[in-house]
Protein backbone atom coordinates (compact mmCIF):
# COMPACT_ATOMS: atom_id res chain seq x y z
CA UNK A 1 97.86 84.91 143.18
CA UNK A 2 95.78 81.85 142.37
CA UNK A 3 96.05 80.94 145.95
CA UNK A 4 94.31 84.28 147.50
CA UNK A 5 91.47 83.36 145.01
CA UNK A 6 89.19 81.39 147.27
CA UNK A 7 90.19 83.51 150.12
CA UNK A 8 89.01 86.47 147.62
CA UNK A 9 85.63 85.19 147.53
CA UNK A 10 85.48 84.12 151.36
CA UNK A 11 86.22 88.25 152.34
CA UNK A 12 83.80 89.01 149.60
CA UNK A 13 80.75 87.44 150.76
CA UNK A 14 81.39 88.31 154.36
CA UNK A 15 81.89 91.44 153.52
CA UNK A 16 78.48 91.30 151.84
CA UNK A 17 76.76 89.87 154.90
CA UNK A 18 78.07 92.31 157.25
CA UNK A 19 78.20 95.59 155.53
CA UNK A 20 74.89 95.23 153.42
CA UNK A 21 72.74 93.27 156.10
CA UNK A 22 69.83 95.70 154.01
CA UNK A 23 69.99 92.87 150.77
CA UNK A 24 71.23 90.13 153.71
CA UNK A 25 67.99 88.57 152.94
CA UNK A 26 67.67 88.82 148.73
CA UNK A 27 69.94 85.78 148.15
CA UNK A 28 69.62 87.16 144.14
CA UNK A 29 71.34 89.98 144.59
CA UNK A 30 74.16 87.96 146.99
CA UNK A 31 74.20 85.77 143.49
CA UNK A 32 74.78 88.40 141.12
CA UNK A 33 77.73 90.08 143.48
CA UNK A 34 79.25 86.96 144.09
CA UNK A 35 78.87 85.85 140.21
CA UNK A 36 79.93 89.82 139.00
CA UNK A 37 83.36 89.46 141.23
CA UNK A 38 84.15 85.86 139.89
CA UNK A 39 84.04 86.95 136.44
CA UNK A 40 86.82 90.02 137.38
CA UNK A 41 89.06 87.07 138.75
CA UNK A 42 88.53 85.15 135.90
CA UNK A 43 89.43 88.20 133.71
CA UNK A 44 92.62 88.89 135.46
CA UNK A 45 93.69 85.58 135.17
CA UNK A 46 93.42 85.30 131.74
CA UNK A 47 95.42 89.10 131.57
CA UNK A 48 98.14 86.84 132.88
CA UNK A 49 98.54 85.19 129.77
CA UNK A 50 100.33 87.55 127.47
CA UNK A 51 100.76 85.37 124.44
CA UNK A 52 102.84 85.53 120.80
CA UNK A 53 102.00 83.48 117.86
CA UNK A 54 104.77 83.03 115.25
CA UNK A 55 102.87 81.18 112.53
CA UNK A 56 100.30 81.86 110.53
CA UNK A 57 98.43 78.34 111.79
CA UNK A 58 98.85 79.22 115.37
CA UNK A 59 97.18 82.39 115.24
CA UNK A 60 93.87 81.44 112.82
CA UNK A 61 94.07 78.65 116.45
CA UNK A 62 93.72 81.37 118.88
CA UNK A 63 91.46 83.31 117.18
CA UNK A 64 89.10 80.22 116.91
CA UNK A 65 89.39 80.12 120.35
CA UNK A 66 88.70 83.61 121.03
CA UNK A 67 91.80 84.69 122.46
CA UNK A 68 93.81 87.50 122.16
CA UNK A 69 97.33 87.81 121.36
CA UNK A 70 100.09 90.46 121.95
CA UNK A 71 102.22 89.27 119.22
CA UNK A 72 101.55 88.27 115.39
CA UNK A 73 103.62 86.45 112.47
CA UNK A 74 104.91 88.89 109.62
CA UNK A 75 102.60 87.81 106.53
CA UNK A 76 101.48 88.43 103.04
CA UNK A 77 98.26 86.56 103.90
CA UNK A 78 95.08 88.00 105.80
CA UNK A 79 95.32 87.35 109.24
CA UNK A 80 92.32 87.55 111.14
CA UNK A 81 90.62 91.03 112.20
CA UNK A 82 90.52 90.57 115.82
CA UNK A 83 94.36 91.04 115.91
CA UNK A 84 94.65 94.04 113.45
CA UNK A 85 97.41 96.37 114.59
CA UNK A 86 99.13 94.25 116.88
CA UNK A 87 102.98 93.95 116.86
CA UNK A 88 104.56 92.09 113.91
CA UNK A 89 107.71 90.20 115.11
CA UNK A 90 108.76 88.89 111.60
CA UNK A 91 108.68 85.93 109.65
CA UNK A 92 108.16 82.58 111.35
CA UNK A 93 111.03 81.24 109.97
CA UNK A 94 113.28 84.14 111.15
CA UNK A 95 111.37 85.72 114.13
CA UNK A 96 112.56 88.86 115.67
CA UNK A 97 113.38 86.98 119.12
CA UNK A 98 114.74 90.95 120.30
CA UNK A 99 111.36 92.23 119.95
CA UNK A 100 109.69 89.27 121.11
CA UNK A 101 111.28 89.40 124.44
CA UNK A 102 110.80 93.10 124.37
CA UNK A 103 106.89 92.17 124.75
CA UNK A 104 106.85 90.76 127.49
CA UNK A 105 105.43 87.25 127.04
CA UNK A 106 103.85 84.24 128.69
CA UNK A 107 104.08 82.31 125.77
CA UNK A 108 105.10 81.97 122.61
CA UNK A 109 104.10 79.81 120.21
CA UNK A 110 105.91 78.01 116.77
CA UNK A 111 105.49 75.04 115.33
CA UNK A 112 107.50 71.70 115.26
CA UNK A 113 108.96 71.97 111.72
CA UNK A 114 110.70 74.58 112.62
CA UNK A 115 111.85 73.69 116.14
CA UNK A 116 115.55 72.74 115.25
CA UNK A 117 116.15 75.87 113.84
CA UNK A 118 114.44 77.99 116.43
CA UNK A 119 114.86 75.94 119.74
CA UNK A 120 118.60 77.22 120.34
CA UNK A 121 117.52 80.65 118.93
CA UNK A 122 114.56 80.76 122.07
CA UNK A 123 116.63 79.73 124.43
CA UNK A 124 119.49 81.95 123.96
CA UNK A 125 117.27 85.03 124.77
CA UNK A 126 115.15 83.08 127.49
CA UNK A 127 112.16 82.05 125.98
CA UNK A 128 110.53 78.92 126.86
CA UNK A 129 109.14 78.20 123.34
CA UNK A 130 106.26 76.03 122.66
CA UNK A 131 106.00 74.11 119.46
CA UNK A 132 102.67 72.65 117.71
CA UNK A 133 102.34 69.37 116.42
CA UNK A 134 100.67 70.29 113.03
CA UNK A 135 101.85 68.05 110.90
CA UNK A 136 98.61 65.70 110.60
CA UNK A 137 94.73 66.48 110.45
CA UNK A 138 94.87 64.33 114.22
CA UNK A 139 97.89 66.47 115.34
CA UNK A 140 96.27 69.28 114.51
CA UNK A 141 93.01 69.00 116.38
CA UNK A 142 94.36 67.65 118.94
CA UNK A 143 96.70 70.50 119.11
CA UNK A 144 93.71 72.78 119.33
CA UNK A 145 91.72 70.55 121.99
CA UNK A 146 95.21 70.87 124.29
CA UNK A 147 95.47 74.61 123.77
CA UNK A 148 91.27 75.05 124.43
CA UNK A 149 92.43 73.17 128.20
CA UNK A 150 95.15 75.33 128.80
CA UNK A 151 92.80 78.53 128.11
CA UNK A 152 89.89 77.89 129.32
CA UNK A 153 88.17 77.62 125.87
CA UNK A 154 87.40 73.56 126.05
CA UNK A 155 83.81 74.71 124.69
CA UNK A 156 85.01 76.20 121.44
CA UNK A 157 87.83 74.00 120.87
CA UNK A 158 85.07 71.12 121.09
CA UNK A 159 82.86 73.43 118.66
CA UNK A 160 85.46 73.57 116.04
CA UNK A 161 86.62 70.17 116.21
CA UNK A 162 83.10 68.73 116.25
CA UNK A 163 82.30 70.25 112.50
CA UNK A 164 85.74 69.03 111.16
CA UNK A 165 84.75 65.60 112.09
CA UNK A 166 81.21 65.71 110.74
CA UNK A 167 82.62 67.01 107.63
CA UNK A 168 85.25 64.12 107.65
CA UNK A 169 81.72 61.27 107.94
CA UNK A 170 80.39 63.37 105.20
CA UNK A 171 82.88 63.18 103.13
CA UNK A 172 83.78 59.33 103.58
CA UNK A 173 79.96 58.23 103.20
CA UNK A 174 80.21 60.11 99.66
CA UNK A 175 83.01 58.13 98.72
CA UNK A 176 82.33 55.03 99.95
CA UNK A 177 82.24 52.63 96.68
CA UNK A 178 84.16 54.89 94.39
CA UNK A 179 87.10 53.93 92.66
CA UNK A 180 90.53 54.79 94.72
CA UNK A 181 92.56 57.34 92.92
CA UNK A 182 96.18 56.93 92.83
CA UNK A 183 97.69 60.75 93.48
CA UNK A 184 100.97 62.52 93.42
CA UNK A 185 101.58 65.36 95.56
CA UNK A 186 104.58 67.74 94.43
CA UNK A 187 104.97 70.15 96.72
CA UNK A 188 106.94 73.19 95.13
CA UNK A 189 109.32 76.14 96.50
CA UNK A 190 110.96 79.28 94.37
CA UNK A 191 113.42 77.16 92.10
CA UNK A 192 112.71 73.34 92.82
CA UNK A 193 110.06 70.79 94.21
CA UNK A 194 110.06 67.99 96.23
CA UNK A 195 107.50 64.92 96.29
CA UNK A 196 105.24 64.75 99.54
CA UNK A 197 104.51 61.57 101.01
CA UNK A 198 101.88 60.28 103.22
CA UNK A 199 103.17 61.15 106.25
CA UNK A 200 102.95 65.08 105.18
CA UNK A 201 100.27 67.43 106.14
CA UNK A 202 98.88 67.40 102.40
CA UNK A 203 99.69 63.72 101.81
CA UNK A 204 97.36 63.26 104.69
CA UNK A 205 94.22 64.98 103.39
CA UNK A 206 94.46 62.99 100.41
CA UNK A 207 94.30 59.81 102.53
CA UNK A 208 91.41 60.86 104.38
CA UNK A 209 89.25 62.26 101.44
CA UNK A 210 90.18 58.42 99.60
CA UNK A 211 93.17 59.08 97.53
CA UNK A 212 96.10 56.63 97.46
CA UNK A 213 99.28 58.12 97.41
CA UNK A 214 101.76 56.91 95.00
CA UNK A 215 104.22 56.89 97.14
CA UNK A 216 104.88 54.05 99.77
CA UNK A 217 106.93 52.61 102.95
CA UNK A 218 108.45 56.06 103.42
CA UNK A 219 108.78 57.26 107.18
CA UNK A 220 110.00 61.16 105.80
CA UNK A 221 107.40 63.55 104.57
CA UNK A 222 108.95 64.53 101.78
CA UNK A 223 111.07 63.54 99.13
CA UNK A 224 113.27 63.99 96.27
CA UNK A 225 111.69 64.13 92.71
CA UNK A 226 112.50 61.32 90.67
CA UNK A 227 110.46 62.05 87.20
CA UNK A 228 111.09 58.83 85.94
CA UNK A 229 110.27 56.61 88.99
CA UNK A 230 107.01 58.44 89.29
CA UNK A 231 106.38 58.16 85.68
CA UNK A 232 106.31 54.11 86.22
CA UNK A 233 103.56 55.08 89.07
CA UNK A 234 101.36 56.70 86.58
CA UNK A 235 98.91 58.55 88.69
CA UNK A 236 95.87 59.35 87.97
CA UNK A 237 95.86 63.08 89.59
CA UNK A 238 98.50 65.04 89.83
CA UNK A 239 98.67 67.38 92.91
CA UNK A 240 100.78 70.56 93.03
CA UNK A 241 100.84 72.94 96.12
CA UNK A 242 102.78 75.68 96.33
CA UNK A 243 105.10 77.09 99.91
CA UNK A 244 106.51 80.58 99.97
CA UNK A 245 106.00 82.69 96.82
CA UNK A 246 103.33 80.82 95.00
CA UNK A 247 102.86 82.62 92.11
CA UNK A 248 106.35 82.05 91.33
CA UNK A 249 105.88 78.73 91.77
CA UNK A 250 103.25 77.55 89.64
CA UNK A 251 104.93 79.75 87.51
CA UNK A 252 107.84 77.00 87.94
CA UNK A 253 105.41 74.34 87.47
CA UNK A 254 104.01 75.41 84.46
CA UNK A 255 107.86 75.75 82.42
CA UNK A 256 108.84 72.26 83.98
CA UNK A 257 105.41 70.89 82.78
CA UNK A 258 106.19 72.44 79.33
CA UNK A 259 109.92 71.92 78.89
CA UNK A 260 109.99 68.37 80.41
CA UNK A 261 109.06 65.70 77.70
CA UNK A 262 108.45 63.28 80.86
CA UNK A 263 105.69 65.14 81.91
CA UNK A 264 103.60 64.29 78.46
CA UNK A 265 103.79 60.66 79.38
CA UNK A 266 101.47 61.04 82.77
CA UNK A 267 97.98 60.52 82.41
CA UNK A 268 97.18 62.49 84.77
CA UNK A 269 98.79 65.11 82.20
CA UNK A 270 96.82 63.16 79.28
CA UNK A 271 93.59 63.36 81.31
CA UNK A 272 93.46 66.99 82.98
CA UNK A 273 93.73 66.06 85.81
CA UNK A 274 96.62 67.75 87.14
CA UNK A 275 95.55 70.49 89.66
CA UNK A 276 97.05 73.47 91.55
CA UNK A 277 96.48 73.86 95.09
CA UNK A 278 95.96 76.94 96.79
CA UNK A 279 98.24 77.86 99.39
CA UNK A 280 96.18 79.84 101.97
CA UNK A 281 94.34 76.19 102.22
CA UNK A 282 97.07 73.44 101.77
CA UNK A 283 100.35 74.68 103.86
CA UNK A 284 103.62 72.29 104.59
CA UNK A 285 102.35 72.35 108.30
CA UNK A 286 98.04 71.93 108.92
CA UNK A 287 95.63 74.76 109.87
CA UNK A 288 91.98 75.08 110.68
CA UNK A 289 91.20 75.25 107.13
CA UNK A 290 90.59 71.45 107.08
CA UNK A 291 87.40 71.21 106.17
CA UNK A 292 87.69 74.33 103.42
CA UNK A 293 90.96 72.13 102.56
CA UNK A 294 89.04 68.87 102.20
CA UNK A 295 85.95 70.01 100.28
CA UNK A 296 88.46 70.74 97.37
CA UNK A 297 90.04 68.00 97.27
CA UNK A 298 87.16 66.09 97.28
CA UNK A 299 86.12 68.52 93.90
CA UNK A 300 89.36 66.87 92.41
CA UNK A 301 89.35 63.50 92.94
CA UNK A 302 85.56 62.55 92.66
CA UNK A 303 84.57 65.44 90.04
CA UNK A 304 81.61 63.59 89.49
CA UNK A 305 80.39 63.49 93.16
């Protein structure tokens, strides 16, 4: 089809000439026909595009980049308005790949944390899956720059990405010539946790808002908790996020805080300094909450900023 296009606009304007020789001389209104008739092709080659987003990340992306969708995660948090009763197709972990197919799509769209378990699970029902790099702050714009190309959205992809980085200057010319804090990041599920390193999503906004993580010369994003290896770090701010059912986690974080004598020994316990973050802003995987993301930290590592 996107080969007839220019021969679409050659038959138009002829047609123009010779049927309406009346406005042949008002090269306006030639303009306006020739401009109203673009903007129908461009319209029915974006209806082309009949696109699912499996993660919560993906589709807060599209909708940045005005685009609609025909397909949304399953979620207990607000998605945004512009795809209110669309199709649910489950949980991103555990996608309903039957109804997915059933939809019809162009494209579907998961992220690379969970491409082991889904790539085989795509392909056995024929569906060329694409998965996100969102697993760093640079990943993640980047991500959004690639997908603005692809859509024809490069303007608001630039928009968007423009104010993170602004925000990022902002924030490093306010901390420029403060003391370094030395951080932990636990990052908890229903039952256990697991310590996050640098190379995780959330180890990585502490980097860039000037916190040191205490853990080094790891190339995994995550590891095992080791109370009394960490306790020899000492940090000065403890960091605990919360993936899945976060009530129940803190909840978990609060009785191994309590019931664990280790914990007492921290200073970050000693000081106060041991904060909770909020899910909807700090995920395993990164999200266009960055800058939301970011302004908190900076709350909890330069308090006095």
């Amino acid at each position: 089809m996107k080969k007839g296009i220019p021969f679409l606009f050659i038959a138009i304007i002829l047609f123009l000439i010779a049927g309406c020789s009346s406005n042949a001389s008002d090269p306006a209104q030639l303009e306006a026909a020739i401009d109203n008739e673009h903007e129908e092709v461009d319209a029915e080659v974006e209806e082309e595009h009949r696109i699912v987003a499996t993660t919560v990340a993906a589709t807060e992306m599209f909708d940045a980049l005005e685009l609609d969708l025909i397909g949304i995660p399953t979620s207990y948090k607000d998605l945004p308005e512009r795809y209110d009763d669309l199709t649910e197709i489950g949980n991103p972990m555990s996608p309903d790949m039957e109804l997915i197919k059933s939809l019809n799509p162009t494209e579907v769209y998961s992220v690379t944390t969970l491409q082991t378990d889904l790539e085989d699970v795509f392909h056995n029902v024929d569906i060329d899956g694409t998965f996100m790099d969102l697993q760093s702050v640079d990943s993640v714009l980047q991500e959004l720059i690639n997908l603005g190309e692809k859509f024809n959205r490069e303007e608001q992809a630039e928009k968007v990405v423009s104010n993170i980085e602004q925000r990022f200057a902002e924030i490093e010319e306010a901390a420029s010539g403060k003391e370094t804090p030395s951080v932990l990041v636990l990052m908890g599920v229903p039952g256990s946790y697991l310590v996050a390193t640098e190379h995780s999503y959330i180890g990585d906004l502490v980097k860039r808002a000037g916190g040191e993580n205490v853990v080094h010369g790891e190339d995994v994003e995550y590891l095992a908790s080791n109370t009394e290896y960490l306790q020899q770090s000492n940090p000065d701010i403890i960091l605990r996020a919360a993936h899945g059912m976060p009530d129940e986690v803190v909840e978990m974080f609060d009785k191994e805080f309590k019931t664990n004598d280790i914990w007492k020994h921290f200073d970050a316990v000693k000081n106060d300094r041991v904060y909770d973050l909020p899910e909807p802003l700090f995920g395993t995987t990164g999200n266009l909450k960055i800058v939301e993301a970011m302004d908190a930290l900076v709350e909890m590592l330069y308090p006095e900023l």
